[in-house]
C-alpha atoms as a PDB file:
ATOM      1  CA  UNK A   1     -15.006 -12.576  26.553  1.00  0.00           C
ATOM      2  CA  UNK A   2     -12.994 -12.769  23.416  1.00  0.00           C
ATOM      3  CA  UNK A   3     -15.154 -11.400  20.386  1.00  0.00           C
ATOM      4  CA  UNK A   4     -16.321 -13.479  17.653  1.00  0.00           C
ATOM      5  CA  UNK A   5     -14.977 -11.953  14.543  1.00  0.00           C
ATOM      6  CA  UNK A   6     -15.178 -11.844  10.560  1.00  0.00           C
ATOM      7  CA  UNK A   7     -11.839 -11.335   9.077  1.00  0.00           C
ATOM      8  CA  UNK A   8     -11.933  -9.345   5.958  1.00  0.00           C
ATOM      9  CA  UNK A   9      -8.771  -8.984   3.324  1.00  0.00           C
ATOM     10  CA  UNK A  10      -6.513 -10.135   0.875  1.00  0.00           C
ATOM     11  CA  UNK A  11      -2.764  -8.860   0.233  1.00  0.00           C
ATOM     12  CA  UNK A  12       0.172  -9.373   2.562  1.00  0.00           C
ATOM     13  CA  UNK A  13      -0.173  -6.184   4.043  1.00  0.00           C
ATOM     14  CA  UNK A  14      -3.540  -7.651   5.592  1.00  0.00           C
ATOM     15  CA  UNK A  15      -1.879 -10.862   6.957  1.00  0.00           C
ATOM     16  CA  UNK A  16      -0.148  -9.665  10.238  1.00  0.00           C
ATOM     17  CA  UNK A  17      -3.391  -8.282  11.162  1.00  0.00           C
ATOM     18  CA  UNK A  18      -4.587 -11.185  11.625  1.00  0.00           C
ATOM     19  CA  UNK A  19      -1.829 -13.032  13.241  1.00  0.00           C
ATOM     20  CA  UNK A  20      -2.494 -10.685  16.081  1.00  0.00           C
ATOM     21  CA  UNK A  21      -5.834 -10.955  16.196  1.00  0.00           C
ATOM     22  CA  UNK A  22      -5.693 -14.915  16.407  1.00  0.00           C
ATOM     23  CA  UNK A  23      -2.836 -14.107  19.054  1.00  0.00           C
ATOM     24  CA  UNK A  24      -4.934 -12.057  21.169  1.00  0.00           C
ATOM     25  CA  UNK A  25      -7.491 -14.790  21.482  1.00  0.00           C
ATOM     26  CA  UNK A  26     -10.399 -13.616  19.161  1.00  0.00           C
ATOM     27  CA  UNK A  27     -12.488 -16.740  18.106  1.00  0.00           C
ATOM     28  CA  UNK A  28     -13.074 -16.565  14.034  1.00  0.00           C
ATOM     29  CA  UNK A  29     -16.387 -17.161  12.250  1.00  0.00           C
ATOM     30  CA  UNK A  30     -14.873 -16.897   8.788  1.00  0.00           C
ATOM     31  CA  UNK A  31     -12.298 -15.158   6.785  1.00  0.00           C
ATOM     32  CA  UNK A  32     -13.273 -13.641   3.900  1.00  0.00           C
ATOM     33  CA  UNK A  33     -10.292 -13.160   0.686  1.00  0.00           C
ATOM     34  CA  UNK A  34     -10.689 -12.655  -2.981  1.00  0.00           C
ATOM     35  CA  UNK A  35     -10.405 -15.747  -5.032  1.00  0.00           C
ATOM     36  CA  UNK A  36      -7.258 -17.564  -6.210  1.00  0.00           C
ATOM     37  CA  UNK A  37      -5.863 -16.188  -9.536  1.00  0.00           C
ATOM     38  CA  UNK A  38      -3.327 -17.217 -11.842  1.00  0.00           C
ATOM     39  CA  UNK A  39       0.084 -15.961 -11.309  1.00  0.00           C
ATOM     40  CA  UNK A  40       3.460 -17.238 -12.011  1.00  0.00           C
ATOM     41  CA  UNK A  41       4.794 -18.493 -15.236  1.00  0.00           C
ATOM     42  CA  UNK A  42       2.726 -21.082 -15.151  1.00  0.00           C
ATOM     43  CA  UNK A  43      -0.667 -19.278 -14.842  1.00  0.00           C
ATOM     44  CA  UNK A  44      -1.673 -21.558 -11.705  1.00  0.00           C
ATOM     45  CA  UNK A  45      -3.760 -20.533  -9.747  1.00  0.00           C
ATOM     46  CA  UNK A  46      -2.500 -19.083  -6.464  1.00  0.00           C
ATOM     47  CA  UNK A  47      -4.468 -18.468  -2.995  1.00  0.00           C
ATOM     48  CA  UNK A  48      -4.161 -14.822  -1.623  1.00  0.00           C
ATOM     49  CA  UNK A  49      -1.875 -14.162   1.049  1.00  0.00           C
ATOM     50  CA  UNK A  50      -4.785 -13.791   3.618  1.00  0.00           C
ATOM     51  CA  UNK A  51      -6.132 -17.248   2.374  1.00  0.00           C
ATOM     52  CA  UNK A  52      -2.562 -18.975   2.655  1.00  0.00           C
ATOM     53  CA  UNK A  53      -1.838 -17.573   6.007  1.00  0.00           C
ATOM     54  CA  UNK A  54      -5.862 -18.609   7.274  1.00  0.00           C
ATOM     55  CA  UNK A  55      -5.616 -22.140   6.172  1.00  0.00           C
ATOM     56  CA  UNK A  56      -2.051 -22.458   8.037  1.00  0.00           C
ATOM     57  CA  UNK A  57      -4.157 -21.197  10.815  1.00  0.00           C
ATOM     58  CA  UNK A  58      -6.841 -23.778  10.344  1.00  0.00           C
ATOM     59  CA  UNK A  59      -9.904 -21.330   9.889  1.00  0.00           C
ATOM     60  CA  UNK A  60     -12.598 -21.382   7.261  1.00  0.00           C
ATOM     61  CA  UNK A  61     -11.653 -19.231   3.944  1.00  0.00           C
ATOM     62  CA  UNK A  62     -14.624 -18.048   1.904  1.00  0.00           C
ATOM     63  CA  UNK A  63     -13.830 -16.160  -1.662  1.00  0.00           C
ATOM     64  CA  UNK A  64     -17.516 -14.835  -2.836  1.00  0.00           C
ATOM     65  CA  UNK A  65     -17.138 -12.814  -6.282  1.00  0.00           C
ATOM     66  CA  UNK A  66     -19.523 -10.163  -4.708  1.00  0.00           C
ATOM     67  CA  UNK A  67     -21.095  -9.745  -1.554  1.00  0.00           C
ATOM     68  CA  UNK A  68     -24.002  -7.665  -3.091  1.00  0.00           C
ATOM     69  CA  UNK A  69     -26.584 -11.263  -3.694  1.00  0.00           C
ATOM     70  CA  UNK A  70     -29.491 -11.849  -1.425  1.00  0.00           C
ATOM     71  CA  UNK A  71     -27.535 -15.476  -0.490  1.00  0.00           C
ATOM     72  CA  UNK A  72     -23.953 -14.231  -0.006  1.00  0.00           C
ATOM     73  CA  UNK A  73     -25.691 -11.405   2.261  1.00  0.00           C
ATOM     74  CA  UNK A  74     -27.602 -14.350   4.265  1.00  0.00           C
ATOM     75  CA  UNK A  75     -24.770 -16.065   4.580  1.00  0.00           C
ATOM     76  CA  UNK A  76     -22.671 -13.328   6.131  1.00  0.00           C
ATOM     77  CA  UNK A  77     -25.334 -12.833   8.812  1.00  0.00           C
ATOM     78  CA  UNK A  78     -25.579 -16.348   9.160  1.00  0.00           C
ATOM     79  CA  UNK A  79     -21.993 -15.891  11.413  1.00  0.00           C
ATOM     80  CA  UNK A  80     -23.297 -14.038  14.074  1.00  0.00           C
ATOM     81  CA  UNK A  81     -20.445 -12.113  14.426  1.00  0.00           C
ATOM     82  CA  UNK A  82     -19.498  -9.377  16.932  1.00  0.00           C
ATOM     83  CA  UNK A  83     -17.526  -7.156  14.266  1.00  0.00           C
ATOM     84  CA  UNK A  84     -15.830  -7.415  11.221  1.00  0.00           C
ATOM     85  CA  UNK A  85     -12.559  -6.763  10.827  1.00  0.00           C
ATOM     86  CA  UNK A  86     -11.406  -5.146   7.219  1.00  0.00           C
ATOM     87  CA  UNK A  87      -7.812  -4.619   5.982  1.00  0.00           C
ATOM     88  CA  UNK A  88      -7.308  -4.330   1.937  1.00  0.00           C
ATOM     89  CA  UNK A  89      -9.949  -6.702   0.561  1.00  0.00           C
ATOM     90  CA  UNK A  90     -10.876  -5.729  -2.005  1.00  0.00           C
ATOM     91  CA  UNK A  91     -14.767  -5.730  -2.429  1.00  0.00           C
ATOM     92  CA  UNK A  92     -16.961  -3.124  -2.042  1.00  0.00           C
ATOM     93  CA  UNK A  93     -19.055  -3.788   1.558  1.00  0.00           C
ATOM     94  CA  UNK A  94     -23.382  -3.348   0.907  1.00  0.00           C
ATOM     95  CA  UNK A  95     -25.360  -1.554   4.081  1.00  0.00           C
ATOM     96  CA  UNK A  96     -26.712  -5.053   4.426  1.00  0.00           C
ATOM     97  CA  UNK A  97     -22.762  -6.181   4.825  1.00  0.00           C
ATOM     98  CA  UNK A  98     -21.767  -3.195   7.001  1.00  0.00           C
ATOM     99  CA  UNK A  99     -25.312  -3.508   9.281  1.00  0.00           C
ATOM    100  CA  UNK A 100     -24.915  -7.588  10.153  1.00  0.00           C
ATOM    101  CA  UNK A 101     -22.241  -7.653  12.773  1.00  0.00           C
ATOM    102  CA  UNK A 102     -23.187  -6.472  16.282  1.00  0.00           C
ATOM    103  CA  UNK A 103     -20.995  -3.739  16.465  1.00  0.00           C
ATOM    104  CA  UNK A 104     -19.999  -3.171  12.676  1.00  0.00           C
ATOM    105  CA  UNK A 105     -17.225  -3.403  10.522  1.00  0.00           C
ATOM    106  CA  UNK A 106     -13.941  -2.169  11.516  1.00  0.00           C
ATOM    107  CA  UNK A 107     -11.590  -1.260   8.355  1.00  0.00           C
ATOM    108  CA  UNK A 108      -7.516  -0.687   8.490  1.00  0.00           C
ATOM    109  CA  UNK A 109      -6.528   2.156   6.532  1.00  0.00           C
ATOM    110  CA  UNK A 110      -3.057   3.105   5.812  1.00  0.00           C
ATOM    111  CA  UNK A 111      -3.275   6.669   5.722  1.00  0.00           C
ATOM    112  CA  UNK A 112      -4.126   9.758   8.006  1.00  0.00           C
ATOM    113  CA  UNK A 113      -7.865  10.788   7.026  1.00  0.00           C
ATOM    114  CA  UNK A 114      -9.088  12.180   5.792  1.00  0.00           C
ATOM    115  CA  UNK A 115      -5.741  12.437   3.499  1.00  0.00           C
ATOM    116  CA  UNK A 116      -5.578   9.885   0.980  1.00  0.00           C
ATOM    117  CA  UNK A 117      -8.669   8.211   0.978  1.00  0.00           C
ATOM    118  CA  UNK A 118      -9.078   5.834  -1.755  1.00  0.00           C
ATOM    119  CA  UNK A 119      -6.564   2.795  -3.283  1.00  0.00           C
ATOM    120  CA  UNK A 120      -3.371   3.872  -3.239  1.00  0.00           C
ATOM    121  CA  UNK A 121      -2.543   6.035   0.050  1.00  0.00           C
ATOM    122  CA  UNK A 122       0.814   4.425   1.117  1.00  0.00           C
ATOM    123  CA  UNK A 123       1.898   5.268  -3.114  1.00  0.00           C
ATOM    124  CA  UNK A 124       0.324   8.637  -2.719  1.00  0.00           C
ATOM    125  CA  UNK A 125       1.866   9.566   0.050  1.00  0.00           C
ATOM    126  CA  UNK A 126       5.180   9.005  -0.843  1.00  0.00           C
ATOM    127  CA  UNK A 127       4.737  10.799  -3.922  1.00  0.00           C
ATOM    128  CA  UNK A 128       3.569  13.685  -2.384  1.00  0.00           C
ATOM    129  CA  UNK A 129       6.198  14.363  -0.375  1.00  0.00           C
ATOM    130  CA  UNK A 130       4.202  13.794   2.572  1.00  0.00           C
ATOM    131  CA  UNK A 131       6.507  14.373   5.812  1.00  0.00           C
ATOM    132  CA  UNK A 132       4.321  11.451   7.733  1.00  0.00           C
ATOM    133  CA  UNK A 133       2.016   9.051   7.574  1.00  0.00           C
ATOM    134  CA  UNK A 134      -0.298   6.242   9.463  1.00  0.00           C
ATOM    135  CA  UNK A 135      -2.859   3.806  10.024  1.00  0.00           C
ATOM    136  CA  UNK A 136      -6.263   4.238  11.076  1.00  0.00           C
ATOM    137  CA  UNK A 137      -8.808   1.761  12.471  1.00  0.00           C
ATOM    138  CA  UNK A 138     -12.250   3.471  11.012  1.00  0.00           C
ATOM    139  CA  UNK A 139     -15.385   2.240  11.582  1.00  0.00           C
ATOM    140  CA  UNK A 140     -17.316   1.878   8.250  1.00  0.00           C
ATOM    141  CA  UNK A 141     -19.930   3.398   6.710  1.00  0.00           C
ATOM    142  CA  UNK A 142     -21.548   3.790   3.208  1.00  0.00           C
ATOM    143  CA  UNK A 143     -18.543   6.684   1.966  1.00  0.00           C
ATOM    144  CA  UNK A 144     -15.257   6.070   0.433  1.00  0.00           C
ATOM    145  CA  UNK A 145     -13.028   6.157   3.464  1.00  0.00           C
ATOM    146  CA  UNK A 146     -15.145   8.339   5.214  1.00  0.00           C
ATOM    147  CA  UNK A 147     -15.975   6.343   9.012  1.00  0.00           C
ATOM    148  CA  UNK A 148     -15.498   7.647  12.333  1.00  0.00           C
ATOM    149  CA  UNK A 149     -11.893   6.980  13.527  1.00  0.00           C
ATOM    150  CA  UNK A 150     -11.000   5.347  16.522  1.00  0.00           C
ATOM    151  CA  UNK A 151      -7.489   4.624  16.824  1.00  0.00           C
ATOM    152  CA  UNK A 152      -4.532   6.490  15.012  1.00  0.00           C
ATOM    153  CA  UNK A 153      -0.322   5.408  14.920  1.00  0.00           C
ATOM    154  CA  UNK A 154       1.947   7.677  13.120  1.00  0.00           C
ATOM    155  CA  UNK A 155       5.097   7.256  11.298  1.00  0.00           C
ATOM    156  CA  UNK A 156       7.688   9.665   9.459  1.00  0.00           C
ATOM    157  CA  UNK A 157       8.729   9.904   5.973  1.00  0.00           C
ATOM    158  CA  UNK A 158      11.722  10.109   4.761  1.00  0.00           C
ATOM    159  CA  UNK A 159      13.189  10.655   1.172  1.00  0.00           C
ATOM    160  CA  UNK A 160      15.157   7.412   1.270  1.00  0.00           C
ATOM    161  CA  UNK A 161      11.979   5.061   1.951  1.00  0.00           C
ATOM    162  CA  UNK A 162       9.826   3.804  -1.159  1.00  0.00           C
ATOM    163  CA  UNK A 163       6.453   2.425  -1.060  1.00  0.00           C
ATOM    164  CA  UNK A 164       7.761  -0.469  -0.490  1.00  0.00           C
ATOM    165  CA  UNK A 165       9.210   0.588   2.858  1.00  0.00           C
ATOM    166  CA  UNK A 166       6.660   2.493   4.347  1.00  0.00           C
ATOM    167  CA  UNK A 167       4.214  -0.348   2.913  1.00  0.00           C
ATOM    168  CA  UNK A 168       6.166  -3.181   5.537  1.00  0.00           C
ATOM    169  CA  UNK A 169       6.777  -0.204   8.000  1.00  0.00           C
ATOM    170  CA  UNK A 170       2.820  -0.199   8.218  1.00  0.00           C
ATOM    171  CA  UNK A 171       1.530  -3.355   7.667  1.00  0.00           C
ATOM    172  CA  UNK A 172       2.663  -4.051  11.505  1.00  0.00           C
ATOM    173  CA  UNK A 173       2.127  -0.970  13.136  1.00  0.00           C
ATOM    174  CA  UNK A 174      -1.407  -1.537  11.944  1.00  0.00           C
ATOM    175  CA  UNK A 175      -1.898  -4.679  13.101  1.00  0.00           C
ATOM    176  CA  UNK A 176      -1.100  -3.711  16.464  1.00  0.00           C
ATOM    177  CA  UNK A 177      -3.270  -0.936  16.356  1.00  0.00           C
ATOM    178  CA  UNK A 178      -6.141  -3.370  15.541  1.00  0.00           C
ATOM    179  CA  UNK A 179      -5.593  -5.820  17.666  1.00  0.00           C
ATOM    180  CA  UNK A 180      -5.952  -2.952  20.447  1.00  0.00           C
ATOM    181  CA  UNK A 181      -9.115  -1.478  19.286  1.00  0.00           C
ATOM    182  CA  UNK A 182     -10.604  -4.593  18.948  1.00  0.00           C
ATOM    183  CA  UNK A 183      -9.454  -5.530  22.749  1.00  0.00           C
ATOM    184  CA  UNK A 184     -11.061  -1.765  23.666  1.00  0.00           C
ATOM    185  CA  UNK A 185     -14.440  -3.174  22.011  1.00  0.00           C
ATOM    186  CA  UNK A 186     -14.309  -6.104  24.061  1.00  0.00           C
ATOM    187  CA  UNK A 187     -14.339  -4.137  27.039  1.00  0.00           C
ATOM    188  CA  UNK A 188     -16.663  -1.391  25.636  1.00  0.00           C
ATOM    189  CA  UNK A 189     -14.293   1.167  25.463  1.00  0.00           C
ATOM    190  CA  UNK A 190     -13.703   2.025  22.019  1.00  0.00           C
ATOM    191  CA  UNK A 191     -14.284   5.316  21.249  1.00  0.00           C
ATOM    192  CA  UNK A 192     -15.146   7.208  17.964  1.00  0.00           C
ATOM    193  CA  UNK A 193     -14.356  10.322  16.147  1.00  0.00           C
ATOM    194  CA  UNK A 194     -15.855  11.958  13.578  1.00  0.00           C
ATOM    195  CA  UNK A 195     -13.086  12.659  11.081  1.00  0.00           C
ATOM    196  CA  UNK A 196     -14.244  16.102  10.711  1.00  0.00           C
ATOM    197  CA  UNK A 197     -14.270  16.732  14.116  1.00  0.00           C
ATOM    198  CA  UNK A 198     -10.334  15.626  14.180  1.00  0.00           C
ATOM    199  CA  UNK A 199      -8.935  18.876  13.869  1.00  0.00           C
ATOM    200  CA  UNK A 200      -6.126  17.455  11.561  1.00  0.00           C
ATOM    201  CA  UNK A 201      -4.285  19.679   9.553  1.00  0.00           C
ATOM    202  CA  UNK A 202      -4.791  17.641   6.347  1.00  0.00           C
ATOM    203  CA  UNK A 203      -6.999  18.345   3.585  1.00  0.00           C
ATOM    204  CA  UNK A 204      -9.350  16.136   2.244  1.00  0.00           C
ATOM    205  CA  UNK A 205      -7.463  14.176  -0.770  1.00  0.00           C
ATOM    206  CA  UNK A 206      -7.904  11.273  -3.087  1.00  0.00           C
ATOM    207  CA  UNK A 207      -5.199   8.252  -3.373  1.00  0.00           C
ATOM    208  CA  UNK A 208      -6.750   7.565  -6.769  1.00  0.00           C
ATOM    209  CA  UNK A 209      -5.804   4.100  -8.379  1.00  0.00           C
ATOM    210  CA  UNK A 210      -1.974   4.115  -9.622  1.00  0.00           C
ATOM    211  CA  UNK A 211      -2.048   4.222 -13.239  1.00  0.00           C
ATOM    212  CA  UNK A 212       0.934   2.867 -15.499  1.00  0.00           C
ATOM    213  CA  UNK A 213       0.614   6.488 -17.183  1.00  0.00           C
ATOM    214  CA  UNK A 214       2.120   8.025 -14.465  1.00  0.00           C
ATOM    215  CA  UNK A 215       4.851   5.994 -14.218  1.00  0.00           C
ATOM    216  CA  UNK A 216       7.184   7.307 -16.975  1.00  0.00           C
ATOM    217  CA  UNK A 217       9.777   9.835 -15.054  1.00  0.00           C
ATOM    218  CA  UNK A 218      10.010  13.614 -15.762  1.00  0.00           C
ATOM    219  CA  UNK A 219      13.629  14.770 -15.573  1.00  0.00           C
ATOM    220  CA  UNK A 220      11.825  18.441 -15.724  1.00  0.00           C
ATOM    221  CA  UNK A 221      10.825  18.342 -12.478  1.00  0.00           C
ATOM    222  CA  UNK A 222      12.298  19.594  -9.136  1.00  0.00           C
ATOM    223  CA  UNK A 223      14.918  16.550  -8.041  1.00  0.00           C
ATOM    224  CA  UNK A 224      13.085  15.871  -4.987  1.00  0.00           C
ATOM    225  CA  UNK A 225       9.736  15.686  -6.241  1.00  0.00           C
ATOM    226  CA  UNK A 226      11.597  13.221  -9.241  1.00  0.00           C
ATOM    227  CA  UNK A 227      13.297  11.491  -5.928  1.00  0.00           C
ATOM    228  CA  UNK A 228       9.398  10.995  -4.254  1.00  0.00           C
ATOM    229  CA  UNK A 229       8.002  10.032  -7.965  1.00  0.00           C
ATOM    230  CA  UNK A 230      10.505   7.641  -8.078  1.00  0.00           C
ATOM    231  CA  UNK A 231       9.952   6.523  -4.560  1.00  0.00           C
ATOM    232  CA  UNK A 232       6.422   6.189  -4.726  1.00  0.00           C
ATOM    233  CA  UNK A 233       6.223   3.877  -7.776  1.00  0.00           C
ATOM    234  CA  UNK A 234       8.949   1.292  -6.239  1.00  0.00           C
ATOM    235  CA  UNK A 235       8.269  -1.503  -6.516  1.00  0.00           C
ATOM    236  CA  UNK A 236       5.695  -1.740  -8.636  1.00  0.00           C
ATOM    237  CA  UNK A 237       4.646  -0.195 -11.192  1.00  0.00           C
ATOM    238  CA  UNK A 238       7.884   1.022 -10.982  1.00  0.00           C
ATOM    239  CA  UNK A 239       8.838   4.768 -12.344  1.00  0.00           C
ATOM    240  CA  UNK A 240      10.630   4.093 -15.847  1.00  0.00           C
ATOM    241  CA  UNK A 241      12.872   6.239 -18.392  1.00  0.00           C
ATOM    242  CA  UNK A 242      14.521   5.098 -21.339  1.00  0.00           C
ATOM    243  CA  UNK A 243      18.574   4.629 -21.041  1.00  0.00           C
ATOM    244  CA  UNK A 244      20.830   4.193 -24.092  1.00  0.00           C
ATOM    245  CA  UNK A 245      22.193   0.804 -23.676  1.00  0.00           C
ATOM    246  CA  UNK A 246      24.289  -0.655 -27.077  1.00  0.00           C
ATOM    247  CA  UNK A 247      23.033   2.607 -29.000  1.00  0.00           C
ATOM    248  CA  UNK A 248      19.684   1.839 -28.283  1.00  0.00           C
ATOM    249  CA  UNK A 249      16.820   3.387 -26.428  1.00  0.00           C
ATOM    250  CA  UNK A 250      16.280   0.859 -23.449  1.00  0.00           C
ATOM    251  CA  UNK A 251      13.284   0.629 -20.802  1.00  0.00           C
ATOM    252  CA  UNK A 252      14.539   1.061 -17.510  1.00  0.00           C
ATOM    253  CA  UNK A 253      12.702   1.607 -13.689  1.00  0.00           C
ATOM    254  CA  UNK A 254      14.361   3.320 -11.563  1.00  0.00           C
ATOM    255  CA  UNK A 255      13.515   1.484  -8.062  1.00  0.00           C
ATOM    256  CA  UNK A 256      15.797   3.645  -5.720  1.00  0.00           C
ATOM    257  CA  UNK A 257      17.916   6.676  -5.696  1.00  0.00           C
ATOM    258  CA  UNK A 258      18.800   9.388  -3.367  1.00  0.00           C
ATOM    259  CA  UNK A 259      19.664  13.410  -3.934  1.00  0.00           C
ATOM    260  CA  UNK A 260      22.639  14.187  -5.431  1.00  0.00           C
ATOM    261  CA  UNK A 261      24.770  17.461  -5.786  1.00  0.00           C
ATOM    262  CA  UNK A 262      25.222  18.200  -9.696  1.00  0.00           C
ATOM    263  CA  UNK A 263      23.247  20.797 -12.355  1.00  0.00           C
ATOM    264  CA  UNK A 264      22.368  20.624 -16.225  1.00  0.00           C
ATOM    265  CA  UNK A 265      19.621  20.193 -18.205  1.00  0.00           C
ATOM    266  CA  UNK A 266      17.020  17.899 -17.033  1.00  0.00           C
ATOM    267  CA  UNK A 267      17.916  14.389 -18.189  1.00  0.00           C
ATOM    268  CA  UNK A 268      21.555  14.710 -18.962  1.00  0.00           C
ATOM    269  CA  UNK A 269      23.977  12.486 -17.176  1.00  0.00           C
ATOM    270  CA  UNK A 270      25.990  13.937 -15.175  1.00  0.00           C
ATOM    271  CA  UNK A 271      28.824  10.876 -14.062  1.00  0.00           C
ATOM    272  CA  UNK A 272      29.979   7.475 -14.055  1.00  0.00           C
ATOM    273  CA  UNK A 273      27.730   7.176 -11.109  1.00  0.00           C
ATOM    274  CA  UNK A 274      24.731   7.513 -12.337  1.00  0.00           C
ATOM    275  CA  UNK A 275      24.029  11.051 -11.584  1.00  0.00           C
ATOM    276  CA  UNK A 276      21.159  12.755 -13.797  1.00  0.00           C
ATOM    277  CA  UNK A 277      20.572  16.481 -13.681  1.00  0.00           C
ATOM    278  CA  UNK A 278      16.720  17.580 -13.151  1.00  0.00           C
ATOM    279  CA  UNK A 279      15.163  20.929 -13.186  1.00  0.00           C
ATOM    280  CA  UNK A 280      16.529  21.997  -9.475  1.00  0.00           C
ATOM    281  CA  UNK A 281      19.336  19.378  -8.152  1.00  0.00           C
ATOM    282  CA  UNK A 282      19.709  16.196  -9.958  1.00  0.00           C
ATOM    283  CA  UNK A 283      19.459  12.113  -7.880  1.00  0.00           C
ATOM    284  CA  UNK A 284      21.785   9.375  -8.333  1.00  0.00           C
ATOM    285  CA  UNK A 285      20.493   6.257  -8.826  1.00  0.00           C
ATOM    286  CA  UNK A 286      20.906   2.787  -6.293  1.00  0.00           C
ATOM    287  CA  UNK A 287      19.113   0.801  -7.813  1.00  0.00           C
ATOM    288  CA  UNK A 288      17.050  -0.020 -10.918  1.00  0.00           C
ATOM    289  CA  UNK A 289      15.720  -2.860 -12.840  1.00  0.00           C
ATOM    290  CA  UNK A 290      15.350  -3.790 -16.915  1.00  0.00           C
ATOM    291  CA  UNK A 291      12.802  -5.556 -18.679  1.00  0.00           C
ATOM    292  CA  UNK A 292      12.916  -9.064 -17.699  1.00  0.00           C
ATOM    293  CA  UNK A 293      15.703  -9.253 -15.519  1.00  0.00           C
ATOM    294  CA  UNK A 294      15.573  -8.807 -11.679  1.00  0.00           C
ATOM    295  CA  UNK A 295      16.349  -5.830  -9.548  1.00  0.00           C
ATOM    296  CA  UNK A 296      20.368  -4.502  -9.153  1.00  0.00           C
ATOM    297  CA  UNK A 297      22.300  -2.384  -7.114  1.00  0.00           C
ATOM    298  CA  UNK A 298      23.204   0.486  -9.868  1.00  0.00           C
ATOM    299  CA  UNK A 299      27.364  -0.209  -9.317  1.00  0.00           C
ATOM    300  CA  UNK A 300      25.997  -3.887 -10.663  1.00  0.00           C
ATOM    301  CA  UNK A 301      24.704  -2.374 -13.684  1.00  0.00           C
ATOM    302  CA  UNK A 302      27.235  -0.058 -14.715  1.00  0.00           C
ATOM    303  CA  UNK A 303      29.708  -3.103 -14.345  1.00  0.00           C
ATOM    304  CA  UNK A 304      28.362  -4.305 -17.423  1.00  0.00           C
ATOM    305  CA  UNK A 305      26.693  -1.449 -18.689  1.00  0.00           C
ATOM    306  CA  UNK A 306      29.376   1.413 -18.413  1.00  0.00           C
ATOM    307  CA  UNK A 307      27.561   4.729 -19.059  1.00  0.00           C
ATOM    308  CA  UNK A 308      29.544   7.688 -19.359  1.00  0.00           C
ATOM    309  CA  UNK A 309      28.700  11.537 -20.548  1.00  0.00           C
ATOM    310  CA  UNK A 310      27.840  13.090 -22.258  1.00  0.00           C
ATOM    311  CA  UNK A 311      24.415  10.935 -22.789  1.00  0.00           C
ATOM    312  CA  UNK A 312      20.661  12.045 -21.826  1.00  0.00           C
ATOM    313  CA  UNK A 313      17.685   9.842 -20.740  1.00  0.00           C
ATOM    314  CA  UNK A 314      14.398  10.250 -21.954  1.00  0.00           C
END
């Protein structure tokens, strides 16, 4: 018998998650997103992803602020769901949340625990130079990441994907993965893991919040770990340095670039191309993006912003 599920998330990266899980049959007590929020240049308020793709879908949205009241708690029980299925929402799940389904809530993670628990593992990853990473269906408990796994997929890294890539690389490979460990529950045949018991050879590690701080590139660094920096901030926030453009000192992020051959101090340019020397190596920039104007291939730039040595960013 198909199980009667809770659908937990918000940003695209939950949505194809539960496409499949609609596809495969699973009958829907409620989908759960975060509320609408103003976006655009008109501040209107916008549905999340999850709640745009659910109503095309014709199932009942909810958008509680919290689910830590005594009502929104009763109401969640109220569903009499099997399991709850969690991908990126975005609120913090009480015992009483975690305890109300029949066989507990299932969570999505896009990482290899117990590496990169926390917010931002796809970012941290990248920036880490991480050769690989994954998804994980966990089943959830009171820690920060810190369930019993049941189902792992794994994918490579390379230096020429960004967040970005690896973000739309996942987003699928997870839903897949979901929609088969919630088939293997149906049958009663998922089976857990204790994520110590894994024998992975990752240490435990923290994808802490990405912090616009962090974003500002240092040309001091080894190129590839400038390359992975850069990498792991595209799209957004987007790693940043200031180019000369006019005589002036100009914002600019850096959204793609690869490794280049070339040597100098950190910072200098090194071409017409775009080539800028680090502490080992030195990248060329692909593509970047200033202040208020949308993203360009860097041979677009250069076309009307010629920049030639000798010249340094900052």
């Amino acid at each position: 018998m198909p199980l009667r599920l809770i659908f937990m998330g918000t940003p695209d990266f939950a949505v194809p998650t539960l496409q499949q899980l609609v596809a495969h049959g699973h009958e829907f007590a409620a989908v759960y997103t975060r509320e609408a929020r103003p976006a655009g240049r008109g501040m209107k308020l916008q549905p999340s992803p999850v709640a745009r793709e659910a109503q095309r879908l014709g199932l009942p949205v909810l958008t509680p602020r919290t689910l830590k009241t005594q009502e929104t708690q009763d109401q969640f029980r109220s569903h009499g769901a099997d399991a709850a299925v969690v991908v990126a929402y975005g609120l913090i799940l009480p015992q009483a949340i975690l305890d109300a389904p029949r066989y507990g809530c299932y969570n999505l993670h896009a990482s290899l625990l117990p590496r990169w628990r926390g917010a931002a593992p796809i970012n941290r990853a990248v920036m880490a130079g991480d050769a690989e990473s994954g998804v994980m269906v966990m089943k959830m408990d009171a820690g920060l990441d810190t369930g019993d796994v049941a189902m792992t997929e794994r994918i490579p890294i390379t230096d020429a994907m960004t967040a970005s890539d690896l973000h739309d690389a996942l987003a699928p490979l997870g839903a897949d993965l979901m929609a088969r460990a919630m088939n293997a529950l149906e049958r009663g045949e998922l089976r857990l893991t204790a994520q110590s018991e894994q024998g992975l050879a990752y240490a435990l590690t923290y994808a802490a919040k990405i912090d616009k701080a962090e974003a500002r590139i240092v040309w001091s660094n080894p190129a590839r770990e400038v390359l992975r920096h850069i990498h792991g901030l595209s799209p957004f926030p987007g790693a940043w340095c200031e180019v000369p453009v006019d005589g002036e000192p100009t914002r600019v992020k850096i959204l793609r670039c690869e490794l280049a051959e070339g040597a100098g101090s950190p910072g200098d340019l090194l071409d017409d191309r775009l080539t800028i020397a680090c502490k080992d190596g030195a990248i060329r920039v692909l593509e970047l993006q200033r202040a208020g104007k949308p993203p360009m291939k860097a041979a677009a730039f250069l076309n009307g912003t010629p920049l030639t040595p000798p010249l340094r960013l900052d």
